[in-house]
Protein backbone atom coordinates (compact mmCIF):
# COMPACT_ATOMS: atom_id res chain seq x y z
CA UNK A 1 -9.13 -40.26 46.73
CA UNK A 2 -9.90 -36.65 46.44
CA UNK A 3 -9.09 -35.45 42.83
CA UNK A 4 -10.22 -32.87 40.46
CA UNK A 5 -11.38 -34.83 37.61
CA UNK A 6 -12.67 -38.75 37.84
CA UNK A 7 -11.77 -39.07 34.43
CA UNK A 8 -9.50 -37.38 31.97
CA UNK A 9 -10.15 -38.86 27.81
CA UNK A 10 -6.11 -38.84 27.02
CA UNK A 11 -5.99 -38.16 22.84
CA UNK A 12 -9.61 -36.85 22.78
CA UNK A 13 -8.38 -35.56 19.14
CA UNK A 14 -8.12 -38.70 17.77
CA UNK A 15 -10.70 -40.69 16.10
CA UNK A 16 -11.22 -44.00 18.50
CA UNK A 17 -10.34 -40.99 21.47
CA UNK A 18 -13.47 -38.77 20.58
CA UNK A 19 -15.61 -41.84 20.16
CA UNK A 20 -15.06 -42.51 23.82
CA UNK A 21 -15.49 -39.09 24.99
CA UNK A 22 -18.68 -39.43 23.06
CA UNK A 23 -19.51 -41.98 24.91
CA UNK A 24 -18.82 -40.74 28.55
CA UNK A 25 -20.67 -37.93 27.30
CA UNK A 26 -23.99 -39.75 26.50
CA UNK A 27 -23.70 -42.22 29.24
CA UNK A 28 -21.33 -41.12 32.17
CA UNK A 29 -23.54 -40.50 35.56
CA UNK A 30 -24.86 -37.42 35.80
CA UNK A 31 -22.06 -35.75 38.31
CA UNK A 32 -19.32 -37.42 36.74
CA UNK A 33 -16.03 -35.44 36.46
CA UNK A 34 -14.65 -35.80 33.20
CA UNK A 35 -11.67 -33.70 31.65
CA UNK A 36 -10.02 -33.89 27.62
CA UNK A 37 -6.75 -34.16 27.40
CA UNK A 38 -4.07 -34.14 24.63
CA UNK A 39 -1.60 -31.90 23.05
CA UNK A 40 -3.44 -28.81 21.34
CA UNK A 41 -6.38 -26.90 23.40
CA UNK A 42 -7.83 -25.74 19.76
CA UNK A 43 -8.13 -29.26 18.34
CA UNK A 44 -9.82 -30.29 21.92
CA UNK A 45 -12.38 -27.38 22.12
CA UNK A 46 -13.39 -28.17 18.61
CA UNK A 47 -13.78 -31.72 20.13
CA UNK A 48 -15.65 -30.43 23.15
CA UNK A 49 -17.84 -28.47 21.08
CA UNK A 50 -18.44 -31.61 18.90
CA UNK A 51 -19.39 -33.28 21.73
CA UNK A 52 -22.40 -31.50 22.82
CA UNK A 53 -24.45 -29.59 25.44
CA UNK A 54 -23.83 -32.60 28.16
CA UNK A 55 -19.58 -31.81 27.80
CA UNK A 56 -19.72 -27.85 27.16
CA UNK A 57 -18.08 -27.65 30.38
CA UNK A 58 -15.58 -29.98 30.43
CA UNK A 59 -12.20 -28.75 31.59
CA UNK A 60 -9.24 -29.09 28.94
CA UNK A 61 -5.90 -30.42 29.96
CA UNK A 62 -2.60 -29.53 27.62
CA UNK A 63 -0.19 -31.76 27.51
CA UNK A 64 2.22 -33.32 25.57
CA UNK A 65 3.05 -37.32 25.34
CA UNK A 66 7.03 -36.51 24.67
CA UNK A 67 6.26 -34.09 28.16
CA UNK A 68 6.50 -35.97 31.48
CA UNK A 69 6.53 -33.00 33.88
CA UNK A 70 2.74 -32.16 31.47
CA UNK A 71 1.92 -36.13 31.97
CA UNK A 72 3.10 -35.90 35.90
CA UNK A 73 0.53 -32.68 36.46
CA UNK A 74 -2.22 -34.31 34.61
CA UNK A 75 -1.95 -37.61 36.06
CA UNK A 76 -2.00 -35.64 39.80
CA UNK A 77 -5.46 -34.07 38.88
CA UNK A 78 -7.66 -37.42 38.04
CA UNK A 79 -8.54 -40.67 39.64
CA UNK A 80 -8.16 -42.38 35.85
CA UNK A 81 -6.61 -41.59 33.15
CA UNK A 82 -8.08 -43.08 30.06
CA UNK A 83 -5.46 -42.93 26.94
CA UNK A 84 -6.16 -43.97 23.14
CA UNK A 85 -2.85 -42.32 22.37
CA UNK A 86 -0.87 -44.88 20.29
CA UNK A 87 1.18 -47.24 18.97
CA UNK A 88 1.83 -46.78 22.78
CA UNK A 89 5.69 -48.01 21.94
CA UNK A 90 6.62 -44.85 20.61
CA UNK A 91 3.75 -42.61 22.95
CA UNK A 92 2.79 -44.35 25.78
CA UNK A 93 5.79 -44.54 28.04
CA UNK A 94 5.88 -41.77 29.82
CA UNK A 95 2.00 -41.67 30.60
CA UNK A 96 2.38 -44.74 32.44
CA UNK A 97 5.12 -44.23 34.36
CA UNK A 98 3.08 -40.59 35.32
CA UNK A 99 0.02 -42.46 36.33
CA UNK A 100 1.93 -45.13 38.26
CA UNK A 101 3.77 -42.02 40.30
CA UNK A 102 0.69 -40.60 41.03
CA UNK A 103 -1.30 -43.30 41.85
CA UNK A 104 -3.90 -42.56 39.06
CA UNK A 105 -5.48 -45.92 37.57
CA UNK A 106 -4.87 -45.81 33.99
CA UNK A 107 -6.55 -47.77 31.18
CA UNK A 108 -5.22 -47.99 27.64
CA UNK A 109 -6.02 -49.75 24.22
CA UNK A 110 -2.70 -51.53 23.36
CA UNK A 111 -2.49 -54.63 21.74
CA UNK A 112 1.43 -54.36 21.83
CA UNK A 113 3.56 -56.89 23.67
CA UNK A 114 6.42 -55.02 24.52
CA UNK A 115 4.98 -52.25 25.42
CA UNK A 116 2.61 -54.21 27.91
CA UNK A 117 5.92 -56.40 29.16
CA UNK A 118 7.50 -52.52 29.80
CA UNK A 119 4.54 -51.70 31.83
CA UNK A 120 5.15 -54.80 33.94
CA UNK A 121 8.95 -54.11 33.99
CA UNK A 122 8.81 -50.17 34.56
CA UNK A 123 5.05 -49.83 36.79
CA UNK A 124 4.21 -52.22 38.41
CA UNK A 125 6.46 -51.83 41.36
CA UNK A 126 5.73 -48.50 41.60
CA UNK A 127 1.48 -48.92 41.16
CA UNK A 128 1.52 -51.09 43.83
CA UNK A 129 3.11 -48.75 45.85
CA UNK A 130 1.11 -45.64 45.36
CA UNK A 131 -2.18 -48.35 44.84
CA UNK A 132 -2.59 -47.75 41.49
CA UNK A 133 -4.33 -49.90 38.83
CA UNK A 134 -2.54 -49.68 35.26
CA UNK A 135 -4.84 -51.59 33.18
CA UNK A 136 -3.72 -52.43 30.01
CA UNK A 137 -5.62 -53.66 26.37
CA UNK A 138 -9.05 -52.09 27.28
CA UNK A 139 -10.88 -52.78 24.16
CA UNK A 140 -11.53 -55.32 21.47
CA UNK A 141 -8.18 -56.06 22.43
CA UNK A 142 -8.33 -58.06 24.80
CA UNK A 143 -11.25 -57.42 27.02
CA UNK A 144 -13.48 -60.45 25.39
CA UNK A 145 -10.72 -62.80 25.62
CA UNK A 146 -9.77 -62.02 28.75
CA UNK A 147 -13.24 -61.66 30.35
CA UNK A 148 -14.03 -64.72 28.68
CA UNK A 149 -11.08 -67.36 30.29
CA UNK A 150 -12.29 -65.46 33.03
CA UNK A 151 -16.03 -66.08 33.16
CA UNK A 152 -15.42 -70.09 32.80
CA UNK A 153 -12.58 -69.87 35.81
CA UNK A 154 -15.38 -68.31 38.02
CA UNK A 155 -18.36 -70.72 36.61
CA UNK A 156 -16.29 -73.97 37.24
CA UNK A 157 -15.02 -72.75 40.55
CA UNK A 158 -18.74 -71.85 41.48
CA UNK A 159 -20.23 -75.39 40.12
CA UNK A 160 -16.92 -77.42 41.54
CA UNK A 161 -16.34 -78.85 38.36
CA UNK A 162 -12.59 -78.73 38.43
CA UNK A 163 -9.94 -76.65 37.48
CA UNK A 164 -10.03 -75.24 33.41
CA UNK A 165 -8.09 -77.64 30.77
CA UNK A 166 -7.90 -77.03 26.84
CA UNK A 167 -9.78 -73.91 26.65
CA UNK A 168 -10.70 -71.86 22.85
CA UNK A 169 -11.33 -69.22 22.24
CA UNK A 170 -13.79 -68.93 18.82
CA UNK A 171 -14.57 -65.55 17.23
CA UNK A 172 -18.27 -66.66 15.57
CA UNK A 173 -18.80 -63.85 13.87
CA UNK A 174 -17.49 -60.16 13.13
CA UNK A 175 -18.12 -57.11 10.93
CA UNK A 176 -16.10 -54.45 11.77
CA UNK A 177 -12.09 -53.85 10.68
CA UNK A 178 -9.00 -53.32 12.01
CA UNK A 179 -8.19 -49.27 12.84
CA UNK A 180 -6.03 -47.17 11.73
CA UNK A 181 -4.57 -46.99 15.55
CA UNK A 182 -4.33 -51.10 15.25
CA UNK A 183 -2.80 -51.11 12.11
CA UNK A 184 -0.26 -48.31 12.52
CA UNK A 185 0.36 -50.42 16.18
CA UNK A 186 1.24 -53.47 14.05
CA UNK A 187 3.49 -51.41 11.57
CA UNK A 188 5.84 -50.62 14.86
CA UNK A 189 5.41 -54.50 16.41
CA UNK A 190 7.00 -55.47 12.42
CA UNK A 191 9.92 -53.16 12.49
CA UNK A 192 10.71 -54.09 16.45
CA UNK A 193 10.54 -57.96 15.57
CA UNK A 194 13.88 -56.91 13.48
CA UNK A 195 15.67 -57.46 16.79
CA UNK A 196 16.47 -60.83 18.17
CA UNK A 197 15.74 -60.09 21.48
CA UNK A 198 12.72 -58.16 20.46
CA UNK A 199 11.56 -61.16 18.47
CA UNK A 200 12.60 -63.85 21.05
CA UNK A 201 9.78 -61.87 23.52
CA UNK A 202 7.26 -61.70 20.81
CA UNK A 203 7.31 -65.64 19.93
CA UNK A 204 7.38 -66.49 23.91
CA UNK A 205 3.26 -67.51 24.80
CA UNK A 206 4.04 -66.82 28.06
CA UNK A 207 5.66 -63.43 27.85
CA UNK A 208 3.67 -61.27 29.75
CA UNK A 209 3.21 -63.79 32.79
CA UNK A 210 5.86 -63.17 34.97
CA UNK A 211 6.68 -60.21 37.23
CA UNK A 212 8.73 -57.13 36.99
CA UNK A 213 12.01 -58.30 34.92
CA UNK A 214 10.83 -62.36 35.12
CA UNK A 215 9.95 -63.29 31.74
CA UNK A 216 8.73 -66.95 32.11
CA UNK A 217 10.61 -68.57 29.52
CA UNK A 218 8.78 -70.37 27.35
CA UNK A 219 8.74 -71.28 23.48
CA UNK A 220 6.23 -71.39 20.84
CA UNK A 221 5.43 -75.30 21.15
CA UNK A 222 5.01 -74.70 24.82
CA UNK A 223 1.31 -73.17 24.18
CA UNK A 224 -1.48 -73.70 21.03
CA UNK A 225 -0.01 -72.61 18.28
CA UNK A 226 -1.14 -68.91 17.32
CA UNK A 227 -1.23 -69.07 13.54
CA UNK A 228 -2.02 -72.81 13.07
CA UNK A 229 -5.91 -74.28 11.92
CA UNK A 230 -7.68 -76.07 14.63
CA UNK A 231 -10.08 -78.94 14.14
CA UNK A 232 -13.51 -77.91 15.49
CA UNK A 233 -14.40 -81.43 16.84
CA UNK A 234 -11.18 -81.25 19.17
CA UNK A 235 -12.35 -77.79 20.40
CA UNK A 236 -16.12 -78.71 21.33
CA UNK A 237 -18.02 -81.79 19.98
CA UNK A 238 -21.03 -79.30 19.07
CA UNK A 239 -18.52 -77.25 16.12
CA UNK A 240 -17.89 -79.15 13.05
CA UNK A 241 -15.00 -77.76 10.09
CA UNK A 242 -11.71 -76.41 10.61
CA UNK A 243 -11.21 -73.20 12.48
CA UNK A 244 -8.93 -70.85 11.18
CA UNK A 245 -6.09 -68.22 13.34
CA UNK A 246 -7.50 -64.88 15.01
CA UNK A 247 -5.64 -62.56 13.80
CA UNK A 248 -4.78 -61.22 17.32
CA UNK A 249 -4.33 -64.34 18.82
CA UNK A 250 -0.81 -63.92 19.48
CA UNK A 251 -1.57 -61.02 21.71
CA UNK A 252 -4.91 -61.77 23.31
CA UNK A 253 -3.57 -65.12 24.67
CA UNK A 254 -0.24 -62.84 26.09
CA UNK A 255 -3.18 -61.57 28.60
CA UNK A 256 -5.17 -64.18 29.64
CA UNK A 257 -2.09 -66.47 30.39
CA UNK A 258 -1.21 -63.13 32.15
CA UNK A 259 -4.68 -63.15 34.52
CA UNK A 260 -4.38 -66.83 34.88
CA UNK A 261 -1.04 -65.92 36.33
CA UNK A 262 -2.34 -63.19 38.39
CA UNK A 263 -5.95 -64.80 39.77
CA UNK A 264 -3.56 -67.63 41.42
CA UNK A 265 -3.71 -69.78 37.99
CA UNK A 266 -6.98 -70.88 36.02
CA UNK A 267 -5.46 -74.70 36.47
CA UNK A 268 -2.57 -76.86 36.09
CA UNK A 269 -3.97 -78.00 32.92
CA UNK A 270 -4.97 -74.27 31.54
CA UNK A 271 -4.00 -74.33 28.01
CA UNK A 272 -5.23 -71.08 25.55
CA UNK A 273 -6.11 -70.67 22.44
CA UNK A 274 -7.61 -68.27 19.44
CA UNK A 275 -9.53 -69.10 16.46
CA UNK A 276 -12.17 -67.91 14.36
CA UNK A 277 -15.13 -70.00 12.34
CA UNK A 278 -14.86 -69.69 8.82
CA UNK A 279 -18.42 -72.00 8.53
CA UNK A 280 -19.04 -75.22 9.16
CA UNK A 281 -18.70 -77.18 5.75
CA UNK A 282 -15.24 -79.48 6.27
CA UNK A 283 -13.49 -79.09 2.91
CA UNK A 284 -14.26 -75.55 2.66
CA UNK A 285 -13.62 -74.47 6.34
CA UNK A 286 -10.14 -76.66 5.74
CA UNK A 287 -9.23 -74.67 2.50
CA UNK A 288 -9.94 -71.02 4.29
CA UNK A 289 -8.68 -71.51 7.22
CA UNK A 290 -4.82 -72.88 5.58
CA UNK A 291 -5.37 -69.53 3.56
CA UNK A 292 -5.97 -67.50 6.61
CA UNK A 293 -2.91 -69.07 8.41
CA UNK A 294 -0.96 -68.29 5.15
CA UNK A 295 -2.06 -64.84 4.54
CA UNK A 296 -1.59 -63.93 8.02
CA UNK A 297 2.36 -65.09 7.99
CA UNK A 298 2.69 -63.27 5.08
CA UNK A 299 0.90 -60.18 5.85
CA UNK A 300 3.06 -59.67 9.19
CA UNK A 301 6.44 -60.28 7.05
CA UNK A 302 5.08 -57.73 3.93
CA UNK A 303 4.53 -55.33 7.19
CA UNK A 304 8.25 -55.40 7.92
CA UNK A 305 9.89 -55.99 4.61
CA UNK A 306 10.06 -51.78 3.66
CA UNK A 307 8.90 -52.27 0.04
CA UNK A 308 5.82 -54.04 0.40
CA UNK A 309 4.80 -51.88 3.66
CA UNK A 310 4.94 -48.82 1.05
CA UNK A 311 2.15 -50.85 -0.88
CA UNK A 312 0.12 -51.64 2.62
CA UNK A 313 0.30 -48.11 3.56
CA UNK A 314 -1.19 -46.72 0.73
CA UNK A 315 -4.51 -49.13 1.36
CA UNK A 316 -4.82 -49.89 5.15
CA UNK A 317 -6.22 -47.37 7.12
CA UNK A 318 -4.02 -44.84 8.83
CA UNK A 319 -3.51 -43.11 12.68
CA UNK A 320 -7.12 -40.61 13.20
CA UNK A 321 -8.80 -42.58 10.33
CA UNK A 322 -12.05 -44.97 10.34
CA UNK A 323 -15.51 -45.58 8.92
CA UNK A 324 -18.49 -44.00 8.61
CA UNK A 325 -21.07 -43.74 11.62
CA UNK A 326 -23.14 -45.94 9.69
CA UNK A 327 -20.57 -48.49 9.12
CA UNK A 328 -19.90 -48.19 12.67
CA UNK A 329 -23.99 -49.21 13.67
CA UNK A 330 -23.66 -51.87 11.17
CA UNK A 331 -21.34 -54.00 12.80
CA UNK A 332 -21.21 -56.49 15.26
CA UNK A 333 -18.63 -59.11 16.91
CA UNK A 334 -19.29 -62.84 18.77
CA UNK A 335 -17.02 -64.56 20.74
CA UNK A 336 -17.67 -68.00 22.40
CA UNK A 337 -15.47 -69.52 24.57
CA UNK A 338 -14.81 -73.28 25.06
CA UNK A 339 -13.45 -75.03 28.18
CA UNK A 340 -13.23 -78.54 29.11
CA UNK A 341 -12.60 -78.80 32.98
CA UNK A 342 -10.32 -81.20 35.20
CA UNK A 343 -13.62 -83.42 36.09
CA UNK A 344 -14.69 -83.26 32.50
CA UNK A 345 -17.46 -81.21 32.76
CA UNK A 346 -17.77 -78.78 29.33
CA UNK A 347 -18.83 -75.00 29.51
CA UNK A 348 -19.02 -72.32 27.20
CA UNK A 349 -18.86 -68.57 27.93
CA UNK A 350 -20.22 -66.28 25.30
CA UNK A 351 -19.95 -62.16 24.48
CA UNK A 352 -21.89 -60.60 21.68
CA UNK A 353 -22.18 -56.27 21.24
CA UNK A 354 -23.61 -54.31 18.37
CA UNK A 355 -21.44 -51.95 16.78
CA UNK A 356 -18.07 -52.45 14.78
CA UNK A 357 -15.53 -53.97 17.17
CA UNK A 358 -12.84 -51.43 16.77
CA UNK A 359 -14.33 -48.91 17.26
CA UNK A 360 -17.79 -48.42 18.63
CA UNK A 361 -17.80 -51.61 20.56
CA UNK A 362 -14.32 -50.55 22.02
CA UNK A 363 -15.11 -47.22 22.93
CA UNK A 364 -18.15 -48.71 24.52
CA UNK A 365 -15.56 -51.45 26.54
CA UNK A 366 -12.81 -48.67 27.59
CA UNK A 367 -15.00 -46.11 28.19
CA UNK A 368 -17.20 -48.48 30.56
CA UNK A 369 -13.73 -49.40 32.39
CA UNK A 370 -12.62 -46.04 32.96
CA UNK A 371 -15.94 -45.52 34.77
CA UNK A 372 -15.55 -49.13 36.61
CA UNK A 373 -11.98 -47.50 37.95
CA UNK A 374 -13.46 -44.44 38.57
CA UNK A 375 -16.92 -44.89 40.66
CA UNK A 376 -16.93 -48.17 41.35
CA UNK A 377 -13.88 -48.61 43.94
CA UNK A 378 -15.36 -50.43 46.60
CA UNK A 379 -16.56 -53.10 44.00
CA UNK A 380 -13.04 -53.61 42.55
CA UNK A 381 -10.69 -56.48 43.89
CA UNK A 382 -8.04 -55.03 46.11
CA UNK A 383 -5.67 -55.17 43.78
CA UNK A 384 -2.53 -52.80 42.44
CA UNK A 385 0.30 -52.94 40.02
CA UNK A 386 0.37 -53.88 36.16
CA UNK A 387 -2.96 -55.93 35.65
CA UNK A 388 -5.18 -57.06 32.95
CA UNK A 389 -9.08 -56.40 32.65
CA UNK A 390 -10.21 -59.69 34.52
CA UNK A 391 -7.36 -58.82 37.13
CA UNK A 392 -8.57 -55.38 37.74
CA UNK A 393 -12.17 -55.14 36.91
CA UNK A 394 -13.47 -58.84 36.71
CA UNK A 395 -17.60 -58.86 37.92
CA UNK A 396 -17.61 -55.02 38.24
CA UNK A 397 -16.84 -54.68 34.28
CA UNK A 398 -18.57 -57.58 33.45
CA UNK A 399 -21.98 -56.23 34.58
CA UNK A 400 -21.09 -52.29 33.50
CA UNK A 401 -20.70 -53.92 29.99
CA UNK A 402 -24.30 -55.76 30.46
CA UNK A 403 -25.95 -52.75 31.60
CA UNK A 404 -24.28 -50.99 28.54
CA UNK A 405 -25.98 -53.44 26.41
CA UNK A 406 -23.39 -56.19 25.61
CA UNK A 407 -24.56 -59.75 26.20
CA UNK A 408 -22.59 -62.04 28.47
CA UNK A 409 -23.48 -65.08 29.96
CA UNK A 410 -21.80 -68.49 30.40
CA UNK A 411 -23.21 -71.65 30.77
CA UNK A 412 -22.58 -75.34 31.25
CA UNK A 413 -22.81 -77.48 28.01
CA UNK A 414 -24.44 -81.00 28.11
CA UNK A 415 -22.61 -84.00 28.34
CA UNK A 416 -21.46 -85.53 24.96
């Protein structure tokens, strides 16, 4: 593909948006074509010139998400278009269908269900005509989930130990919070849920696992339960306590039911879960994690009841907000990944990255997968339409991420 740019940084002006360009900009190859793009050439050359000596020539793009002719010429110029322009329900429309057209790979950050289920409705058809990859949740969302369920399929495929069965996620550890981006994301997921049909999609596990216009039905008791505790023992014999919900459980496991669906299924058996360790000590772990279950139910129904989202707003942080660099170096996430196979074999895959998860660590992960996209085409599987990271990316992201200094590795676990 002959194209101007390799990469164009979609909502460079925003704060998660000029993190990534950051990063391109200390790490991209040396030759690497990159471009800003978003809707006001002042706020972008202040960007660029934020950005330092190795960007001072980076080409600006205009153009406006509520624009699709802007989005269509954009789109035409680039081999990937790398967007941090959300919630994506009310901006993101249009740029995908543009990329799609133009048979641009495209990478996002959403961590929106219906928006991903339009995607699949509205692009894929058309990616896989014009070979383009639209790739979305690029980020802490979902990328160690998804390369996680991904890492044990390949591992017990290469060791013949079966097909995957019960399989956990466990976030170990974290410091980091959510983003403004996230939040104001979760703010537009609470007012859509008003809808029964809106809310019927965003119960269903399996919602994202069908085709254009095939939603698999399927109902909440179908899959793990996204908000429930989980008893360590039943996850691996080697975690003691009670494991509490991830708090983005209910979209992570959306996409890696959605890759099991795509990689020709992870196993008849494949059943997915989040959680996340709040210690080891029973009666304590018990007693936080039934808070955590309660406080998340209530959090996502004081997020759509107006009054109490007046109170939220005024204390969670907003769209173009986050921390400090400092309190960006000082954080940190851990993810471990439990699987017991069809022959009963037990592995664990594990990811672990310095830097706070929303934001350094994913400007690290979608930055990394625009470049996969980008330069490393003959790597990538032969593969077009609507996919997730694992679908798209799988062992070329994996080791981009390693290289970048995340640690993934996955490994058998000895019989109990």
């Amino acid at each position: 593909m002959s194209r101007e740019f390799d990469v164009v940084v979609y909502g460079a002006t925003g704060f998660v948006g000029e993190l990534t360009a950051r990063y391109l900009a200390d790490h991209a190859p040396e030759g690497t074509k990159i471009a800003l793009g978003g809707r006001s050439e002042t706020k972008l050359a202040a960007v660029r010139r934020r950005l330092g000596e190795r960007a001072a020539s980076w080409p600006l793009v205009v153009a406006d998400a509520d624009s699709p002719a802007a989005l269509d010429a954009m789109c035409a110029r680039t081999q990937v278009v790398c967007t941090t322009v959300g919630p994506y329900l009310r901006y993101g429309e249009n740029l995908v269908i543009a990329a799609a057209s133009a048979g641009t790979d495209y990478v996002d950050l959403t961590g929106e269900v219906p928006f991903t289920r339009f995607t699949i409705d509205k692009a894929d058809d058309i990616a896989q005509g014009t070979g383009a990859r639209i790739v979305n949740s690029c980020g802490f969302d979902s990328i160690p989930s998804d390369l996680g369920a991904y890492l044990l399929h390949r591992k017990a495929t290469e060791e013949q130990a079966g097909t995957l069965g019960e399989t956990t996620l466990v976030l170990a550890s974290m410091r980091g919070g959510a983003s403004g981006g996230t939040v104001d994301s979760m703010r537009v997921i609470a007012e859509q849920a008003k809808d029964p049909e809106m809310r019927r999609l965003l119960l269903n596990p399996r919602a994202l696992s069908g085709g254009p216009g095939d939603v698999e039905h399927a109902g909440p008791s179908d899959e793990p339960s996204d908000i429930s505790p989980v008893d360590a023992k039943k996850v691996d014999p080697s975690l003691s306590g009670t494991l509490a919900p991830f708090f983005m459980a209910s979209y992570n496991t959306r996409v890696v039911r959605r890759s099991s669906a795509l990689l020709d299924g992870y196993g008849p058996d494949f059943r997915y879960q989040e959680t996340m360790s709040v210690g080891g000590v029973p009666v304590l772990s018990t007693l936080l994690a039934g808070a955590v279950s309660v406080g998340t139910g209530l959090g996502l129904a004081a997020m759509s009841f107006r009054p109490t989202r007046s109170l939220l707003d005024r204390v969670l942080p907003k769209p173009g907000e986050g921390p400090s660099e400092k309190s960006r170096e000082a954080g940190h996430f851990v993810t471990q990944t439990y699987t017991t196979t069809s022959s009963g074999r037990r592995f664990r895959s594990q990811m672990r990255a310095h830097g706070d998860p929303g934001y350094k660590a994913t400007a690290v992960m979608l930055g990394e997968s625009a470049l996969a996209l980008a330069l490393d085409r003959d790597a990538l599987p032969r593969r077009f339409g609507a996919l997730t990271p694992a679908a798209a990316m799988g062992d070329a992201l994996i080791e981009r991420l390693r290289r970048a200094g995340f640690v993934i590795e996955v490994h058998e676990l000895p019989a109990s």
